[in-house]
Protein backbone atom coordinates (compact mmCIF):
# COMPACT_ATOMS: atom_id res chain seq x y z
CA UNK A 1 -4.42 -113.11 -154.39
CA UNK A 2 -4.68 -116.72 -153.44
CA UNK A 3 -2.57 -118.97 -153.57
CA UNK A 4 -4.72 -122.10 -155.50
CA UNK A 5 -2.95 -125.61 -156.47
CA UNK A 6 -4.66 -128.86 -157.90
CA UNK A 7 -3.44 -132.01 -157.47
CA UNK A 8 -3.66 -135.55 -158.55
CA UNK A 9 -3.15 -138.60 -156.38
CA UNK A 10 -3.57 -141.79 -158.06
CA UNK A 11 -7.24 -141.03 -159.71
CA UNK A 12 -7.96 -138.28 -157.25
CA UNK A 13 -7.91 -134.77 -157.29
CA UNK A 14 -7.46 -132.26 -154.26
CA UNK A 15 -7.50 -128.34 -154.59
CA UNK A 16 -5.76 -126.36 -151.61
CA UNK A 17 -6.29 -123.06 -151.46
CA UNK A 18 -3.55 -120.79 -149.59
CA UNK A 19 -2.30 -124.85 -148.16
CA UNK A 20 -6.03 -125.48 -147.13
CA UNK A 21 -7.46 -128.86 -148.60
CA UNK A 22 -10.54 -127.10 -149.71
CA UNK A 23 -12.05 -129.73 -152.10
CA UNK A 24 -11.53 -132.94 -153.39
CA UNK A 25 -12.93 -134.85 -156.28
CA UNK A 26 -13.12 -138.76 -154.95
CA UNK A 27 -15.15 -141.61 -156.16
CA UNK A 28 -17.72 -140.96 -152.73
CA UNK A 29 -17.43 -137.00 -153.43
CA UNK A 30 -18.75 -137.63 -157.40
CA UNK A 31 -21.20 -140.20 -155.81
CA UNK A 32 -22.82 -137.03 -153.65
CA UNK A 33 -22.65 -134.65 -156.11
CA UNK A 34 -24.13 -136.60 -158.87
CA UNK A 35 -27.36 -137.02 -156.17
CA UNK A 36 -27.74 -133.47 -155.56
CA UNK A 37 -27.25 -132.74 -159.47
CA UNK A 38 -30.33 -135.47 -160.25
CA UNK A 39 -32.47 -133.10 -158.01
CA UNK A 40 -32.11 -130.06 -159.94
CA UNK A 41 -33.96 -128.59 -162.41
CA UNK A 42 -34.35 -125.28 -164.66
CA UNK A 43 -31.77 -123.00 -164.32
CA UNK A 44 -29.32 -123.86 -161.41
CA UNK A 45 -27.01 -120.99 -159.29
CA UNK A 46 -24.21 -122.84 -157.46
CA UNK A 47 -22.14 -121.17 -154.67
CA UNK A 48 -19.00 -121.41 -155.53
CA UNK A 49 -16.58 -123.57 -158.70
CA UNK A 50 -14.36 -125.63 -156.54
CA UNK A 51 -13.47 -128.31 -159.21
CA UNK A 52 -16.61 -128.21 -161.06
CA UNK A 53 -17.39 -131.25 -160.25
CA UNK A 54 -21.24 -130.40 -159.44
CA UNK A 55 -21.40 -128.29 -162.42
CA UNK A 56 -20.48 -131.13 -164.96
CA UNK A 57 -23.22 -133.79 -163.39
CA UNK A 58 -25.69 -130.58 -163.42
CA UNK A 59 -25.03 -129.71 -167.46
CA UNK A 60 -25.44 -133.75 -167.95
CA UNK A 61 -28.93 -133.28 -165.98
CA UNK A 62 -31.30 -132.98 -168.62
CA UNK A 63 -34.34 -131.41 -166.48
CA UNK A 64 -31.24 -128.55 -165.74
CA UNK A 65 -31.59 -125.68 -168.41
CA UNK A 66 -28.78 -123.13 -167.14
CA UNK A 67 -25.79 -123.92 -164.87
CA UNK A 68 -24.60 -120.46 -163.19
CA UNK A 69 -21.69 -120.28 -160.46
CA UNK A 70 -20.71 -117.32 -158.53
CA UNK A 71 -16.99 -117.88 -157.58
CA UNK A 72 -14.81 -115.43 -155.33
CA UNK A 73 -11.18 -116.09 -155.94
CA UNK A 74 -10.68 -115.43 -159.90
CA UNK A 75 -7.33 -117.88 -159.01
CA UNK A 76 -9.70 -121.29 -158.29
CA UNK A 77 -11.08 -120.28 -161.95
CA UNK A 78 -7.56 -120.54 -163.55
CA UNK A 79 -6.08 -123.21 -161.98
CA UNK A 80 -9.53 -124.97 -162.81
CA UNK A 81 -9.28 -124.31 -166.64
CA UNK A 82 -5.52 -125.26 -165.93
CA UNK A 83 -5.76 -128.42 -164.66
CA UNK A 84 -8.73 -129.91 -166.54
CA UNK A 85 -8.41 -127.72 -170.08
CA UNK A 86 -11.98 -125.96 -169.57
CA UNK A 87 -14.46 -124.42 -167.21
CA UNK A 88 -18.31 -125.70 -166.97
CA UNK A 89 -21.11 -123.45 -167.49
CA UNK A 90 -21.12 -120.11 -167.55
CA UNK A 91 -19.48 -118.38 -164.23
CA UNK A 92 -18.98 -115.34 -162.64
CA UNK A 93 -16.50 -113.74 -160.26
CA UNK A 94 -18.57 -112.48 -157.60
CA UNK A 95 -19.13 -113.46 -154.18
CA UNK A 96 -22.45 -115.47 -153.55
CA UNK A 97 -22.88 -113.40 -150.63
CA UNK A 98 -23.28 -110.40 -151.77
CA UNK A 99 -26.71 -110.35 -153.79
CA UNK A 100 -27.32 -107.03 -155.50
CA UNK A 101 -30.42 -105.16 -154.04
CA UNK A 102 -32.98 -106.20 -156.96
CA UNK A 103 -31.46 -109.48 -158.25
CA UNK A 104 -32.07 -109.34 -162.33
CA UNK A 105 -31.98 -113.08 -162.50
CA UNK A 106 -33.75 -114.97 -160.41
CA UNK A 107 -33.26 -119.25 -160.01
CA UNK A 108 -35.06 -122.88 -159.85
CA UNK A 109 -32.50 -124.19 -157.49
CA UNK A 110 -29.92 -123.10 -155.44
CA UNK A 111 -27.27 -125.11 -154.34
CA UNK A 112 -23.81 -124.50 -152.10
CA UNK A 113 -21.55 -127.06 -150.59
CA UNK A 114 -19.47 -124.32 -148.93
CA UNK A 115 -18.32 -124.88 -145.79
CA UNK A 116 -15.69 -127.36 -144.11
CA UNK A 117 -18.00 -130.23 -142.96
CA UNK A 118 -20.99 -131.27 -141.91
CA UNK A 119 -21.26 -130.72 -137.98
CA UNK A 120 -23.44 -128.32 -135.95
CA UNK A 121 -19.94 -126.05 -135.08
CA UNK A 122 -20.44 -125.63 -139.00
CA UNK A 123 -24.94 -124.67 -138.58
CA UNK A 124 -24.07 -120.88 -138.91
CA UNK A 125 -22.39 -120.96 -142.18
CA UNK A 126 -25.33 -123.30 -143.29
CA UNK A 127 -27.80 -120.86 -142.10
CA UNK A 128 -26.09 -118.20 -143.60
CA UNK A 129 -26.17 -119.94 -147.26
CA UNK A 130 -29.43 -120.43 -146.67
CA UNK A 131 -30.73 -116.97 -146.03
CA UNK A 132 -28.84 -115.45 -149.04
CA UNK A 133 -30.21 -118.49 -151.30
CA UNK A 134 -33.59 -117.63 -150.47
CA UNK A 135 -33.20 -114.22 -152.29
CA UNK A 136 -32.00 -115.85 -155.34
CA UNK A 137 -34.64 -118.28 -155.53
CA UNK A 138 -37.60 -118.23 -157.83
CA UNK A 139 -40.64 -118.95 -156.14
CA UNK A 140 -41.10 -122.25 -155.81
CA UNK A 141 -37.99 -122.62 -156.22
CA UNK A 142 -35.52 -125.21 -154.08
CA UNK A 143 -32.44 -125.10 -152.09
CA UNK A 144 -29.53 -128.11 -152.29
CA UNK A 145 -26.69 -128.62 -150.54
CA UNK A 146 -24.25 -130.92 -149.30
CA UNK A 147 -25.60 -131.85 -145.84
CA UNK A 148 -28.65 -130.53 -146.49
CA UNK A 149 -30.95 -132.97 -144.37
CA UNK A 150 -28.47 -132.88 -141.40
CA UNK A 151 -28.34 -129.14 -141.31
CA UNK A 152 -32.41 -129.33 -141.55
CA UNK A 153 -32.05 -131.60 -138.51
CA UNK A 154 -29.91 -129.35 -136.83
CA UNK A 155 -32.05 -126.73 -137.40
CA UNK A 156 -34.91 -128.18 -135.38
CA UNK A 157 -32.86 -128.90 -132.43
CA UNK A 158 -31.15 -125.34 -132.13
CA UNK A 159 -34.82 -123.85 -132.31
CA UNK A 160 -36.14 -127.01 -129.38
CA UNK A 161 -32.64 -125.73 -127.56
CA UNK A 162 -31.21 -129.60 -127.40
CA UNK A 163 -28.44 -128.78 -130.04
CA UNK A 164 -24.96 -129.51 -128.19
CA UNK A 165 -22.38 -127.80 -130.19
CA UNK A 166 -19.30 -128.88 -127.79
């Protein structure tokens, strides 16, 4: 069991998980995940709840058909409906990384924002999204993320070798 608390600062909201600032909903943080949202289309797996934030700009996102989230800790879920009074789109307790052998449902887009920042000390739990995504994906289907184009970037340099993670 986790230990999950919301709170609100002024107009912000920050959710720490077991005393870890995990997520925040700020002006700048709705600003990226209304971008990534507008890029989205047909039915939509996200990686995770946090504060919903993504899911609400994805539901408002009419080119977005279905907004799925696989969340791990059943605890974010319930301080969630807590704090804001209901959950968006339909969820399910489950970790993303885990995909079951023949995946029943397959997905337009993919998209995860689930790691601690945006730096190449954080490329392997990028990559790692990335691989499981893939099996979720229809084909033709696409893969957002917080960071996305950095990562991409990073990418490129690990595989030329001129990636300096220290």
């Amino acid at each position: 069991m986790s230990k999950v608390e919301i709170f609100t600062i002024k107009q912000d909201v920050f959710l720490y998980i077991d005393d870890y600032l995990w997520m925040w909903d700020t002006l700048e943080e709705q600003r990226e995940q209304s971008q990534i949202a507008r890029q989205a289309h047909g039915d939509v797996l996200v990686a995770g709840y946090g504060l919903g934030i993504l899911q609400q700009f994805l539901i408002a996102n009419p080119a977005v058909t279905g907004v799925y989230t696989f969340e791990i800790c059943l605890d974010v879920m319930e301080a969630a409906k807590a704090h804001y009074g209901k959950i968006h789109g339909h969820v399910s307790i489950r970790d993303f990384y885990v995909p079951p052998e023949n995946p029943t449902m397959k997905y337009d887009c993919v998209v995860g924002d689930i790691w601690q920042d945006i730096t190449p000390r954080c490329l392997p739990d990028y990559k790692r999204f990335k691989e499981v995504a893939l099996q979720w994906l229809k084909p033709g289907g696409k893969i957002l993320a917080w960071g996305k184009e950095t990562f991409e970037v990073f990418l490129e340099r690990e595989a030329c070798g001129t990636l300096h993670t220290g």
